[in-house]
Protein backbone atom coordinates (compact mmCIF):
# COMPACT_ATOMS: atom_id res chain seq x y z
CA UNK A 1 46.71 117.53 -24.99
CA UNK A 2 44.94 116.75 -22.20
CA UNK A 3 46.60 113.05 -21.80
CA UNK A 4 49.88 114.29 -22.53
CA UNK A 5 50.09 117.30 -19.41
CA UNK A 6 48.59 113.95 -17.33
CA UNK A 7 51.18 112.25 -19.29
CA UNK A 8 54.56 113.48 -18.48
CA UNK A 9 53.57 113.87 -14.68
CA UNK A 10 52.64 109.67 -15.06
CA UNK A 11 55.98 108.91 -17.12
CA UNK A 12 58.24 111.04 -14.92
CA UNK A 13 57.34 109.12 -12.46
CA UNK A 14 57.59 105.57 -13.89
CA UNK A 15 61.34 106.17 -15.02
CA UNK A 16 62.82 107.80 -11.87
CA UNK A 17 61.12 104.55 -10.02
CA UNK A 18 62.55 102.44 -13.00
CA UNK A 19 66.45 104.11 -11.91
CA UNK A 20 66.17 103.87 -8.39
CA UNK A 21 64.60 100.08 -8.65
CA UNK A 22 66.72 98.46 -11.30
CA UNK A 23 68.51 95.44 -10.92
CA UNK A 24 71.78 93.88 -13.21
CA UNK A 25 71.07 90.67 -15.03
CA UNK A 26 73.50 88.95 -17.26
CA UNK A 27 75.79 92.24 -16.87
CA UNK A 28 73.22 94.59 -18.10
CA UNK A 29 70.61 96.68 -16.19
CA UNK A 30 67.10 95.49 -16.49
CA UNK A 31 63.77 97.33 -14.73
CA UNK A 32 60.56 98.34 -15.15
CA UNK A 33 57.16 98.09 -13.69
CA UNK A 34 57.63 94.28 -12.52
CA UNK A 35 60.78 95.21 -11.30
CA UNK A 36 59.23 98.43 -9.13
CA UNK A 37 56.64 96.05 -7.90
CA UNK A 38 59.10 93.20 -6.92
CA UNK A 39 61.71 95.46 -5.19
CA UNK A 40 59.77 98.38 -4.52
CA UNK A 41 56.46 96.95 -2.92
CA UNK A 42 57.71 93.45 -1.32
CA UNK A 43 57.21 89.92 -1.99
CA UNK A 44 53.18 89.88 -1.19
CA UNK A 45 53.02 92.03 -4.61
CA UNK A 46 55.30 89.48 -6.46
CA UNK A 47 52.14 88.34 -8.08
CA UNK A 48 50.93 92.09 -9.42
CA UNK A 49 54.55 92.20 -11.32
CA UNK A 50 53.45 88.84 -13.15
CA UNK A 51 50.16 90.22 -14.26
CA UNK A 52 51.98 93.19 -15.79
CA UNK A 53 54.72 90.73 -17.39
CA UNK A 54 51.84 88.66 -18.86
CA UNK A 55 50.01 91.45 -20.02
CA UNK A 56 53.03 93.19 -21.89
CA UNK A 57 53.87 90.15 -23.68
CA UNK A 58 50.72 90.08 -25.09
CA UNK A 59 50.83 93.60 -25.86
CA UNK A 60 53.93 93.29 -26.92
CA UNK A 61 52.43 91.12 -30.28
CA UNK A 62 49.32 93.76 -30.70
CA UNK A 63 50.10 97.62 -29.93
CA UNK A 64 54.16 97.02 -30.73
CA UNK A 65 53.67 94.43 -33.66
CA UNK A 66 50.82 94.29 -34.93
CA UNK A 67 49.00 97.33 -35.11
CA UNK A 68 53.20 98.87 -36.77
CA UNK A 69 53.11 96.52 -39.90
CA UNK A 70 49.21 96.93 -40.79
CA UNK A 71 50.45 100.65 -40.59
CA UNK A 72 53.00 100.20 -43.39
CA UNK A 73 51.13 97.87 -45.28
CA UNK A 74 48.53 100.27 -45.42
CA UNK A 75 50.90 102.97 -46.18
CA UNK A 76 53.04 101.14 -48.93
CA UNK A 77 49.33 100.05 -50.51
CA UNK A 78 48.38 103.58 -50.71
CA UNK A 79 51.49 104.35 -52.73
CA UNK A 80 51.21 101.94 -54.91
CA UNK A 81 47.62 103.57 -55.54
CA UNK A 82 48.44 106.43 -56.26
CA UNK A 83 50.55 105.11 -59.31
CA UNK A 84 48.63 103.01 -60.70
CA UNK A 85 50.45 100.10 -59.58
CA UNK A 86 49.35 96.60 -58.09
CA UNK A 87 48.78 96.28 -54.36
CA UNK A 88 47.59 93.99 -51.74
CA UNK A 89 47.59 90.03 -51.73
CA UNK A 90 50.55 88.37 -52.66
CA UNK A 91 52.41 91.72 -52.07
CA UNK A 92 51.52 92.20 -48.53
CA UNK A 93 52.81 89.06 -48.35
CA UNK A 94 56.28 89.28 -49.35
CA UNK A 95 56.33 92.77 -47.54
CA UNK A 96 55.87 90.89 -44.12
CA UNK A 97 58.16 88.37 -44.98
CA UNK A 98 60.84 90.90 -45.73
CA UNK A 99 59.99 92.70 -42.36
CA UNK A 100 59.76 89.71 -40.75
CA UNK A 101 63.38 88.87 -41.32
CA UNK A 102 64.38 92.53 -40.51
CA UNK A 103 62.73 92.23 -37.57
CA UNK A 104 64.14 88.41 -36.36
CA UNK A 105 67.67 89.34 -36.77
CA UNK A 106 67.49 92.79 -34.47
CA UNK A 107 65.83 91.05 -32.03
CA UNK A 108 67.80 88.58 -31.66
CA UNK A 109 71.03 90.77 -31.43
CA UNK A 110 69.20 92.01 -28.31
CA UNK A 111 69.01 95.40 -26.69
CA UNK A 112 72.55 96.95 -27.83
CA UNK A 113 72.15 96.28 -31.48
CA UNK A 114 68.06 97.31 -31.39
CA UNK A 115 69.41 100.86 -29.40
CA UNK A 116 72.02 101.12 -32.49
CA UNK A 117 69.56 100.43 -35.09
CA UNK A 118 66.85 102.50 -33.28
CA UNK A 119 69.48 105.62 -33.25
CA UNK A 120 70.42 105.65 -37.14
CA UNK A 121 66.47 105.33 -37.56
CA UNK A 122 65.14 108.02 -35.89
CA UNK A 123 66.41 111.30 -35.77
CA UNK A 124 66.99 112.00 -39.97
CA UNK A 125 62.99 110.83 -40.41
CA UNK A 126 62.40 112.30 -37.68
CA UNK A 127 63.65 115.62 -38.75
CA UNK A 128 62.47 115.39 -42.44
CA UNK A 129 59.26 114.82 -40.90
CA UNK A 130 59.03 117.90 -38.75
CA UNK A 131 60.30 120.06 -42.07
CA UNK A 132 57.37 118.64 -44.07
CA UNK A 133 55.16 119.80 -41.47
CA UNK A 134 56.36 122.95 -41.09
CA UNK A 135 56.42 123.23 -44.97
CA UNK A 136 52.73 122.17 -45.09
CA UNK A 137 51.58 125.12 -42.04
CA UNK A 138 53.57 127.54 -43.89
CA UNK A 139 51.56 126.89 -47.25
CA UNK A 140 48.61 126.67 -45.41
CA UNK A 141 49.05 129.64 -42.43
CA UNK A 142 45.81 131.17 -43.05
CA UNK A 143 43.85 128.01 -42.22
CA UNK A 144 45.78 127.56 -39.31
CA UNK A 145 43.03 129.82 -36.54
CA UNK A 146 40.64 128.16 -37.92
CA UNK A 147 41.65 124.39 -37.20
CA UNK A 148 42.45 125.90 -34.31
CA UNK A 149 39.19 126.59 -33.71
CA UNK A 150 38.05 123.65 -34.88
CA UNK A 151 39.74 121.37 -32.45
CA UNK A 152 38.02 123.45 -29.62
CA UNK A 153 34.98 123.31 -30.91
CA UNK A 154 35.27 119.54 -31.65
CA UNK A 155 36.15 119.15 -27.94
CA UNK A 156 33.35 120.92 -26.24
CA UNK A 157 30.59 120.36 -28.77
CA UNK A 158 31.07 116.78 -29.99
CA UNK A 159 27.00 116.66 -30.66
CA UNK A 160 27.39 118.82 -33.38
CA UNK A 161 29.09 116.18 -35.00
CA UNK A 162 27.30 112.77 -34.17
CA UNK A 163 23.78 114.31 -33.03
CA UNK A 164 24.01 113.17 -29.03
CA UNK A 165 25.72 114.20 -26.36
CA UNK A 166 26.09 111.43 -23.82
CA UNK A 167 27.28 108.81 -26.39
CA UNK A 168 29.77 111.37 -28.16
CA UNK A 169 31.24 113.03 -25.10
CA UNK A 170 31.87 109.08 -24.51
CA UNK A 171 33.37 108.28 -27.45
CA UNK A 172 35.55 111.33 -27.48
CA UNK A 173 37.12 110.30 -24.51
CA UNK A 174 37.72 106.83 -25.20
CA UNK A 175 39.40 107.29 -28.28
CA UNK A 176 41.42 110.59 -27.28
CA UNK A 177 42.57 108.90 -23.90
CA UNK A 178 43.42 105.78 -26.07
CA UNK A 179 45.32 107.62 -29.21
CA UNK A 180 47.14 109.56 -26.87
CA UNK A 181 48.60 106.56 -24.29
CA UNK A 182 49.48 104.85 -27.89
CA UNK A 183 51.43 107.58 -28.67
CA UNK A 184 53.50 108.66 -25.52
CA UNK A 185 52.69 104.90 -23.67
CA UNK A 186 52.59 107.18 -20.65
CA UNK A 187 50.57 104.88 -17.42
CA UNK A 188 51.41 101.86 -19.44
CA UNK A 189 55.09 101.21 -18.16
CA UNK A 190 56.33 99.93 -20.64
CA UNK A 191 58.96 102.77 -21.81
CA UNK A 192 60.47 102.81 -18.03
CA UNK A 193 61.60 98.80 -19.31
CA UNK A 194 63.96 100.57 -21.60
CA UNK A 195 64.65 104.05 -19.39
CA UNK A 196 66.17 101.62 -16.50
CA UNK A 197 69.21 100.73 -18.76
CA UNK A 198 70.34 104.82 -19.21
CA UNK A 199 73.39 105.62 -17.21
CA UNK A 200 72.40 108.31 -15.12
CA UNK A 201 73.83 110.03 -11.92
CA UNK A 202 70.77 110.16 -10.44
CA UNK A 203 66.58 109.04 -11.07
CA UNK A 204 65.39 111.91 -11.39
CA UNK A 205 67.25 112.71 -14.14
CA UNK A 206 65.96 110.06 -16.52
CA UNK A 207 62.38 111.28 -15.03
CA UNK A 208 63.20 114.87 -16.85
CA UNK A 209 63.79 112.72 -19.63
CA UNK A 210 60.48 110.80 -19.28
CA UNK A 211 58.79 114.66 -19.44
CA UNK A 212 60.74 115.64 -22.39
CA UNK A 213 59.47 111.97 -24.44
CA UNK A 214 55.63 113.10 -24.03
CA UNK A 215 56.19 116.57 -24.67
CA UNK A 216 57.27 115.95 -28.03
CA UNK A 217 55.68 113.18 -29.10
CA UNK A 218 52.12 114.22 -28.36
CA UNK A 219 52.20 118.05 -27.90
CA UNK A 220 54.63 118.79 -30.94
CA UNK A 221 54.81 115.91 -33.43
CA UNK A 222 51.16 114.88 -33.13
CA UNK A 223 49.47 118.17 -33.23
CA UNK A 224 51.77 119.24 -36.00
CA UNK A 225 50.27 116.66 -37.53
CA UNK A 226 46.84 117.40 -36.26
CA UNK A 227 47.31 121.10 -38.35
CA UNK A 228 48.39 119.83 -41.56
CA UNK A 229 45.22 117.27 -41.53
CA UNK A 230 42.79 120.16 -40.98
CA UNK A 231 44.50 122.46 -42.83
CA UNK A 232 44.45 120.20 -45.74
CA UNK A 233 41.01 120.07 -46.69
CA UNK A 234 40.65 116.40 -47.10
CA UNK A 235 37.73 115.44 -45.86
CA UNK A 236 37.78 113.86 -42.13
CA UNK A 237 35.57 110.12 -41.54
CA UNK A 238 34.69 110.88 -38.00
CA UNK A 239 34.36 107.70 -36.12
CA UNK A 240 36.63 105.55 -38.50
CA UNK A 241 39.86 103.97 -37.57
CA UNK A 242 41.44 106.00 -40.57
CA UNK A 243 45.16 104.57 -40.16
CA UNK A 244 47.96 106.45 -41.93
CA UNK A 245 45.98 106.79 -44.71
CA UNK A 246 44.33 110.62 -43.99
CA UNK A 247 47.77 111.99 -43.09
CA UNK A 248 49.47 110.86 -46.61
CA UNK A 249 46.15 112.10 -48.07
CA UNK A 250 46.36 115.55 -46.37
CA UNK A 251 50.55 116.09 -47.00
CA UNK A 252 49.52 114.95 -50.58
CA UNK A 253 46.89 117.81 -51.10
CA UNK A 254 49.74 120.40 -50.14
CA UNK A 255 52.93 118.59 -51.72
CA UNK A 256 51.36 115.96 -54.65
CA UNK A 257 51.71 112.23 -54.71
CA UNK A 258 55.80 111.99 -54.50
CA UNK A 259 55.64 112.94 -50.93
CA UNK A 260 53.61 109.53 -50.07
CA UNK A 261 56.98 107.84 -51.13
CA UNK A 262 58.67 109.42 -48.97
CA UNK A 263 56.13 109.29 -45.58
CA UNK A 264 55.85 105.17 -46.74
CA UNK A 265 59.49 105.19 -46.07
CA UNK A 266 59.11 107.14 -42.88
CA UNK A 267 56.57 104.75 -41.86
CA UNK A 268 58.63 101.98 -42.56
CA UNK A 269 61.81 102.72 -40.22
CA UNK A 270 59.13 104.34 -37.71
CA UNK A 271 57.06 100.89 -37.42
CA UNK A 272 60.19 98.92 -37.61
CA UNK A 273 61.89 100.90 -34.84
CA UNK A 274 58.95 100.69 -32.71
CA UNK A 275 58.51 96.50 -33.25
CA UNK A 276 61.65 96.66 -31.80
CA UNK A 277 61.49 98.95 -28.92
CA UNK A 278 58.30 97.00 -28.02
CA UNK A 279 60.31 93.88 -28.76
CA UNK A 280 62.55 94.71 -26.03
CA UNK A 281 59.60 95.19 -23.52
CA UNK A 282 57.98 92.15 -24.23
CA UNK A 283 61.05 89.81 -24.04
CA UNK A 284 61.85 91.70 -20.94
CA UNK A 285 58.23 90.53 -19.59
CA UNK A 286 58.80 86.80 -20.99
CA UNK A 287 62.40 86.84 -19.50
CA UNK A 288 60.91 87.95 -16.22
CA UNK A 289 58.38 85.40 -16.42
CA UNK A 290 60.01 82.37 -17.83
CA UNK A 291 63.78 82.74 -17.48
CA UNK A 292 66.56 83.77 -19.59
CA UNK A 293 66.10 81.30 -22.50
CA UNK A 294 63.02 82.81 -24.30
CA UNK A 295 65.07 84.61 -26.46
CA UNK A 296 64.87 82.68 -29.29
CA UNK A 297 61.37 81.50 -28.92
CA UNK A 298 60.20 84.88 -28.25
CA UNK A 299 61.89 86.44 -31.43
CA UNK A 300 60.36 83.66 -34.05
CA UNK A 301 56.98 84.73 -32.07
CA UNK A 302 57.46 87.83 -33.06
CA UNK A 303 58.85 87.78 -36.84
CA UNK A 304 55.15 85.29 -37.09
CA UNK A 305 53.11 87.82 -35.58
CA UNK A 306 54.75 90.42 -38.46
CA UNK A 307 53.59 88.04 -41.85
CA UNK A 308 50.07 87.35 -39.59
CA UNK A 309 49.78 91.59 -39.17
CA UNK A 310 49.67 91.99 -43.23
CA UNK A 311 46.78 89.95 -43.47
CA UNK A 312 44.78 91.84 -40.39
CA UNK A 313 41.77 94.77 -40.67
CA UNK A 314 43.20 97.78 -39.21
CA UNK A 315 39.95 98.05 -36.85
CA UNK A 316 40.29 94.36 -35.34
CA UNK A 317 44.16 95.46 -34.48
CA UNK A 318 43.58 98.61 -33.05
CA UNK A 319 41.20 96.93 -31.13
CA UNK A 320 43.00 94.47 -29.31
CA UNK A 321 45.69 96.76 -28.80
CA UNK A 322 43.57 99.19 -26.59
CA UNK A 323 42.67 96.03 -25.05
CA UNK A 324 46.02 94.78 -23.98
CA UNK A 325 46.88 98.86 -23.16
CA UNK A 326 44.28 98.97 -20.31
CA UNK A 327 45.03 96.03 -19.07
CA UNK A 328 49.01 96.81 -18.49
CA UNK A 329 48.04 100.07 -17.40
CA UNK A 330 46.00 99.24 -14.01
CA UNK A 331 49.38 96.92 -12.69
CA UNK A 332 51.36 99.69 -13.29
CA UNK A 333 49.51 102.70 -12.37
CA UNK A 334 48.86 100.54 -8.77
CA UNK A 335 52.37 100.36 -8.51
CA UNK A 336 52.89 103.96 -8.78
CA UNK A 337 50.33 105.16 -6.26
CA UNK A 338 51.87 102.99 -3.55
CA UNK A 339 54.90 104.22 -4.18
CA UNK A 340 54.04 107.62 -4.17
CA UNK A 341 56.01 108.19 -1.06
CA UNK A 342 59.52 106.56 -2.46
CA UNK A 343 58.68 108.92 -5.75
CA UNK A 344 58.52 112.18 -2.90
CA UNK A 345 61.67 111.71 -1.55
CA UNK A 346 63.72 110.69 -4.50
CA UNK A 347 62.50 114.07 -5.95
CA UNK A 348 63.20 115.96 -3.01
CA UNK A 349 66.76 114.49 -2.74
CA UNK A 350 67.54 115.66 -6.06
CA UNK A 351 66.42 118.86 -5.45
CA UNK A 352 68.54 119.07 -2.39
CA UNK A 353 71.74 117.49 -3.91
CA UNK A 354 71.57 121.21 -6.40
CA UNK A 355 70.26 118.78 -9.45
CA UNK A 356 72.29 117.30 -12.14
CA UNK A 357 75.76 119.24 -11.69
CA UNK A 358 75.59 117.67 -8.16
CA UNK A 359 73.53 114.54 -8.91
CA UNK A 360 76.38 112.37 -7.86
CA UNK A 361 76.97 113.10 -4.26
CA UNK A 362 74.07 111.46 -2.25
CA UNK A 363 71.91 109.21 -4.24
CA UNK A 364 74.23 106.11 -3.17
CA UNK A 365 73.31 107.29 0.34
CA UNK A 366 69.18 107.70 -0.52
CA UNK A 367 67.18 106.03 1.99
């Protein structure tokens, strides 16, 4: 909760800069943090915009590849479980070859035809999703105060858990800061890549829009999904990377095993949609770096890195994609700061101009 209310202040601020510095390539808008830097801070920062571009390429294989297909691997094993049928091995195999080809196609039909397959993805799942929650907290209501209380608790006493303070107050942190930039990507940059395309009248509006993203992702959806775990009464492996597997466990205990079909299929588009979006921002950063012509090479990287994710330990990915976070976080968050001043005035001009109904009068004028 805490990362998210830090969150939307960080993410409002990298897609109004993302707007207002955007540039049009091959007749399409492109922008994002290397773009800020470039335009934004001068040619003596050139070099911090290549850091960033190298970074999110590499990223772009780990937290928007990788870390997606050992999700539904995991989650399409766990069904199989449940019904007694085989999993794993040469399965896992064929699963990331399938995805692999999914994946290849989209991204090479670039940015329009990922935004149309991202678009029939999301909102049904999406919605389903939410119901199922809401289903779960409804069967489950009197447990609710008490998870409640449990999450406070959790936060302000993590000794009771793990028997030290230092190390767990530590530990806590890391891995709530982390979770919580994985799920909103707020500080990282990377969504302002895809918010500098919008057609807007004005920044600032695609900045609301930036508040709105982390607001439901990681306020709503994820503690939603926070209640139904510890309402559920599955037990909780503190300390373990526990993947997708303890939320199909806990929607199980309320619904039985045919709702694992289902949440493996949500998975599925989820992942798939988000190795795409990510796609996007890393062939952004190897465009920016490299030219044009990486297309190609970039998407076979990519549709590899999807088969090579099936074989992978869920700890060794999440890993390296907190890794690769980090580092395309301190780029971007430099470029934010020293642009504080561009960020005050853009915001005060929209506030001047009366705010979306009037959004078009002055911004061509903004100095």
């Amino acid at each position: 909760w805490v990362c998210a209310l830090l969150g939307m202040a960080t993410k409002f601020s990298e897609a109004t800069l993302a707007v207002h510095f955007r540039t049009r390539e091959n007749g399409e808008y492109v922008g994002g943090p290397m773009y800020i830097i470039r335009r934004g801070l001068g040619r003596r920062w050139t070099w911090l915009g290549t850091v960033y571009s190298f970074f999110g390429v590499f990223a772009s294989f780990g937290v928007g590849n990788a870390t997606q297909i050992n999700a539904v691997i995991t989650g399409v094993n766990q069904v199989f479980d449940r019904f007694g049928l085989q999993s794993g091995g040469k399965w896992n195999f064929a699963i990331g070859i399938l995805l692999a080809l999914l994946v290849g196609t989209m991204l090479l039909g670039g940015a329009k035809r990922i935004g149309k397959t991202a678009e029939v993805l999301i909102p049904f799942l999406s919605g389903a999703y939410i119901l199922l929650c809401l289903g779960a907290l409804v069967a489950r209501a009197q447990m609710i105060p008490s998870a409640f209380a449990a999450i406070i608790h959790g936060a302000f006493s993590p000794r009771a858990v793990t028997g030290g303070l230092a190390g767990s107050l530590l530990q806590t942190l890391r891995i709530g800061v982390s979770r919580g930039v994985f799920t909103n990507e707020a500080g990282m940059g990377t969504a302002s890549i895809a918010h500098a395309s919008a057609q807007v009248s004005h920044p600032v509006q695609q900045g609301m829009m930036g508040i709105m993203e982390v607001f439901i992702d990681t306020i709503v959806i994820c503690t939603m999904t926070a209640l139904v775990i510890l309402c559920s009464g599955v037990p909780i492996p503190y300390g373990e990377d526990a993947g997708g597997t303890l939320t199909t466990a806990s929607f199980c205990a309320v619904y039985g095993n045919w709702v694992s079909v289902f949440l493996a299929l949500a998975l599925c588009c989820f992942a798939v949609a988000t190795v795409l979006g990510w796609g996007l921002y890393g062939l952004r950063c190897a465009q920016y770096l490299l030219g044009p012509g990486v297309r190609r090479l970039y998407a076979l990287a990519q549709t590899a890195v999807v088969v090579l994710a099936c074989m992978l330990k869920t700890d060794t990915i999440w890993s390296l994609s907190e890794t690769f976070n980090g580092l395309m976080a301190i780029p971007n968050l430099i470029a934010l700061v020293l642009l504080s001043s561009v960020l005050r005035k853009l915001t005060f001009d929209y506030k001047n101009i009366g705010g979306i109904a009037a959004a078009g009068g002055t911004y061509e004028n903004f100095n």
